[in-house]
N, C-alpha and C. Protein backbone atom coordinates (compact mmCIF):
# COMPACT_ATOMS: atom_id res chain seq x y z
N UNK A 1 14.15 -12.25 -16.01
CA UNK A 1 13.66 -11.04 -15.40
C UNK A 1 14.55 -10.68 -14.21
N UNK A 2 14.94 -9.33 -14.32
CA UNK A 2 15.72 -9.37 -13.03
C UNK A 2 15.13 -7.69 -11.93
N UNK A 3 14.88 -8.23 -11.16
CA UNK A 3 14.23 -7.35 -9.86
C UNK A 3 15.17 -6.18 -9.68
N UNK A 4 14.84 -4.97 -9.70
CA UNK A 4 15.16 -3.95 -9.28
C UNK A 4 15.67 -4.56 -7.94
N UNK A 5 16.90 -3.65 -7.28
CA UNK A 5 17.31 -3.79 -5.62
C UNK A 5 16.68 -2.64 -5.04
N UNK A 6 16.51 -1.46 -5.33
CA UNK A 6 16.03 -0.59 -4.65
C UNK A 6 14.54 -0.34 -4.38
N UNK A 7 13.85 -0.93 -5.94
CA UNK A 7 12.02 -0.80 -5.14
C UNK A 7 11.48 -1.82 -5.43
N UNK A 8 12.04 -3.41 -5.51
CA UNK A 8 11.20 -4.67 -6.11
C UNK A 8 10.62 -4.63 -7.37
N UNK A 9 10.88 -4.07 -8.03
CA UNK A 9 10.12 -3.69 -9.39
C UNK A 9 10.89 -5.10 -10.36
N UNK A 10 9.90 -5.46 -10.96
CA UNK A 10 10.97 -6.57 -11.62
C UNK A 10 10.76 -6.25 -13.86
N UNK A 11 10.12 -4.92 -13.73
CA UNK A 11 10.70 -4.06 -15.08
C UNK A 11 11.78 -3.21 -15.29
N UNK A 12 13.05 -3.92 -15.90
CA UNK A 12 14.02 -3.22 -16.13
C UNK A 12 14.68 -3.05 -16.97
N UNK A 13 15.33 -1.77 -17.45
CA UNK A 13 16.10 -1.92 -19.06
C UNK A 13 17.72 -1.72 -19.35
N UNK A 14 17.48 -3.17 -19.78
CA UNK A 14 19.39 -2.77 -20.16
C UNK A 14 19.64 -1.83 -20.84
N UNK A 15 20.78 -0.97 -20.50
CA UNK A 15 20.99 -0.16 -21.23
C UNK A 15 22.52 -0.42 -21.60
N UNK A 16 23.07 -1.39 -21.11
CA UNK A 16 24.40 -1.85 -21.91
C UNK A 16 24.72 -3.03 -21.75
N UNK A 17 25.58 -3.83 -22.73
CA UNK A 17 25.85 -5.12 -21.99
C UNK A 17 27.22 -5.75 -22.42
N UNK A 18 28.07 -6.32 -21.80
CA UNK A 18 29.32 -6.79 -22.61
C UNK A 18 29.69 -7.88 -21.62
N UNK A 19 30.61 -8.53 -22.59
CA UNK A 19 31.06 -9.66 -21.98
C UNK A 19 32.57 -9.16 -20.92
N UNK A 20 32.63 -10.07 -19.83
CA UNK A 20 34.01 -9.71 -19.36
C UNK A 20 34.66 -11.04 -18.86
N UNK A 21 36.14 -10.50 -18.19
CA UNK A 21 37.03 -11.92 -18.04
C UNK A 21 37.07 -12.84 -19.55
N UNK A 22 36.92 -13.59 -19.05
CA UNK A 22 37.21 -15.13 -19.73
C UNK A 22 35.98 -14.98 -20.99
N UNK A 23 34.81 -13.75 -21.12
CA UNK A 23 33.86 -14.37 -22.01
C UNK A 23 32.60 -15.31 -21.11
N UNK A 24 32.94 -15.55 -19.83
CA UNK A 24 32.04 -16.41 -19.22
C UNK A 24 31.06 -15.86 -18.55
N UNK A 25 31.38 -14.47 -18.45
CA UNK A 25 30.42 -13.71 -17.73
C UNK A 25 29.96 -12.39 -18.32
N UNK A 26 28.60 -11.88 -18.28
CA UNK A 26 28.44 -10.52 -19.14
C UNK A 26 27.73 -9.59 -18.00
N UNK A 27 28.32 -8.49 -18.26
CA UNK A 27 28.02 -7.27 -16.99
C UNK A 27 27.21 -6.58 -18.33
N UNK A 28 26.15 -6.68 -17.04
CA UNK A 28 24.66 -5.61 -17.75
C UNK A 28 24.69 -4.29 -17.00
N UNK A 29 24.22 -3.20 -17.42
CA UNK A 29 24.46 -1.87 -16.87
C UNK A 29 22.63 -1.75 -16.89
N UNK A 30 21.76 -1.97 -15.96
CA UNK A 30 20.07 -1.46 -15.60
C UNK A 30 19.69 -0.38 -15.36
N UNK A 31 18.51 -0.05 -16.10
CA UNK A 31 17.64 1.18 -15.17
C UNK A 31 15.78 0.37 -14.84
N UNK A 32 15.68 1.07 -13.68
CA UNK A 32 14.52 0.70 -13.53
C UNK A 32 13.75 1.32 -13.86
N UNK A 33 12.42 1.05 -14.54
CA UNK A 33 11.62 1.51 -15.24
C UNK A 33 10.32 2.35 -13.86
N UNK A 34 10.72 1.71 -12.89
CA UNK A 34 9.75 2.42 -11.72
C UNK A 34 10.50 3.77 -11.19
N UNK A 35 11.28 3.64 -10.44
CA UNK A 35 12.08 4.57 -9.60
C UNK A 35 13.41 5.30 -10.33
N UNK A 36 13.77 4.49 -11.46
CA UNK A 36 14.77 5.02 -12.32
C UNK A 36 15.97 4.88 -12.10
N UNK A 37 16.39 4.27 -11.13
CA UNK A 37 17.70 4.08 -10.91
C UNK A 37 18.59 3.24 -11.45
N UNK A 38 19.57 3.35 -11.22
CA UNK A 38 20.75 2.53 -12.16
C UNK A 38 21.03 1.53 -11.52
N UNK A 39 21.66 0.01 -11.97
CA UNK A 39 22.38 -0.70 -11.21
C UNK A 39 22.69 -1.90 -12.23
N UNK A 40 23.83 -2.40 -11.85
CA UNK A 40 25.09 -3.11 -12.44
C UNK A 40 24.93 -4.76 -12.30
N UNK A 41 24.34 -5.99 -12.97
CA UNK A 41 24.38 -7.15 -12.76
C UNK A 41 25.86 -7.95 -13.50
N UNK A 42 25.93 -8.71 -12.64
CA UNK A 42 27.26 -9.89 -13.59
C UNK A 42 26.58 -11.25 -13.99
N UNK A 43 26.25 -11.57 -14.94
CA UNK A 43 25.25 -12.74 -15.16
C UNK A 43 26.54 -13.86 -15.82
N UNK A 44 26.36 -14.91 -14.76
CA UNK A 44 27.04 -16.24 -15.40
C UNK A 44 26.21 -17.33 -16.73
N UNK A 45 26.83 -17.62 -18.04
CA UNK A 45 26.29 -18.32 -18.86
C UNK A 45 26.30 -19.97 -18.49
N UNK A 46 24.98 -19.95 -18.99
CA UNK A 46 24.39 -21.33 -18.61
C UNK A 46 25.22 -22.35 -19.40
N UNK A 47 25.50 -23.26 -18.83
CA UNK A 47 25.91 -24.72 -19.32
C UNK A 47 25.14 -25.84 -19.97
N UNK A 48 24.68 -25.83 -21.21
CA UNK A 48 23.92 -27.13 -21.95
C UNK A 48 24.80 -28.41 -21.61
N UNK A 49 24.23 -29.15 -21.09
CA UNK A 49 24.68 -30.42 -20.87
C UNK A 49 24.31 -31.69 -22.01
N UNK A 50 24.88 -32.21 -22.69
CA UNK A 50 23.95 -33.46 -24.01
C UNK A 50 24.57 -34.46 -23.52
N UNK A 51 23.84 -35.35 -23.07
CA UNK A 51 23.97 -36.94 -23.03
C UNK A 51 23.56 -37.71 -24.06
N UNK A 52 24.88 -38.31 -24.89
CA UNK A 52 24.76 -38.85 -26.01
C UNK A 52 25.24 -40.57 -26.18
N UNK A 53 24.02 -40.73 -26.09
CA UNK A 53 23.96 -42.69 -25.97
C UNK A 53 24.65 -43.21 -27.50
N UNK A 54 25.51 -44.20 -27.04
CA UNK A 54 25.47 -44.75 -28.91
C UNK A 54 25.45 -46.33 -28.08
N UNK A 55 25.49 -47.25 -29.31
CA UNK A 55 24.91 -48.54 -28.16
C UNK A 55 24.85 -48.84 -30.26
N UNK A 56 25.23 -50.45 -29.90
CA UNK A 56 25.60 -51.48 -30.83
C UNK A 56 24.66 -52.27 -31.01
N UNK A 57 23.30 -51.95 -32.22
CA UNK A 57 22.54 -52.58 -32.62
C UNK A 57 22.77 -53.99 -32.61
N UNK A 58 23.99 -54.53 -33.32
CA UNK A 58 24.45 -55.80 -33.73
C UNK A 58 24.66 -56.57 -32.50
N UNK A 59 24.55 -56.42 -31.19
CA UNK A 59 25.25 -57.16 -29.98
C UNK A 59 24.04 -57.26 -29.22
């Protein structure tokens, strides 16, 4: 969910979205569903981390 900056409103609709740079980051283009205004987020993608045990039954 991401909060309007201009009236706290935290209903908002993308109205575009693409990746930029490297692919690591995607710029969303918002309107707020209260006051209507436009505004521009850069959202960084999350990192899954897997910790993968292997371990020697036989020992």
């Amino acid at each position: 969910m991401m909060k309007c900056p201009f009236c706290d409103n935290y209903f908002t609709i993308v109205i575009d979205s693409r990746e930029v740079e490297d692919g690591t980051k995607t710029k969303r283009k918002r309107k707020c569903t209260k006051c209507e205004k436009k505004f521009t987020t850069y959202e960084e993608k999350a990192v899954e981390v897997k910790d993968e045990y292997k371990h020697d039954i036989n020992n």
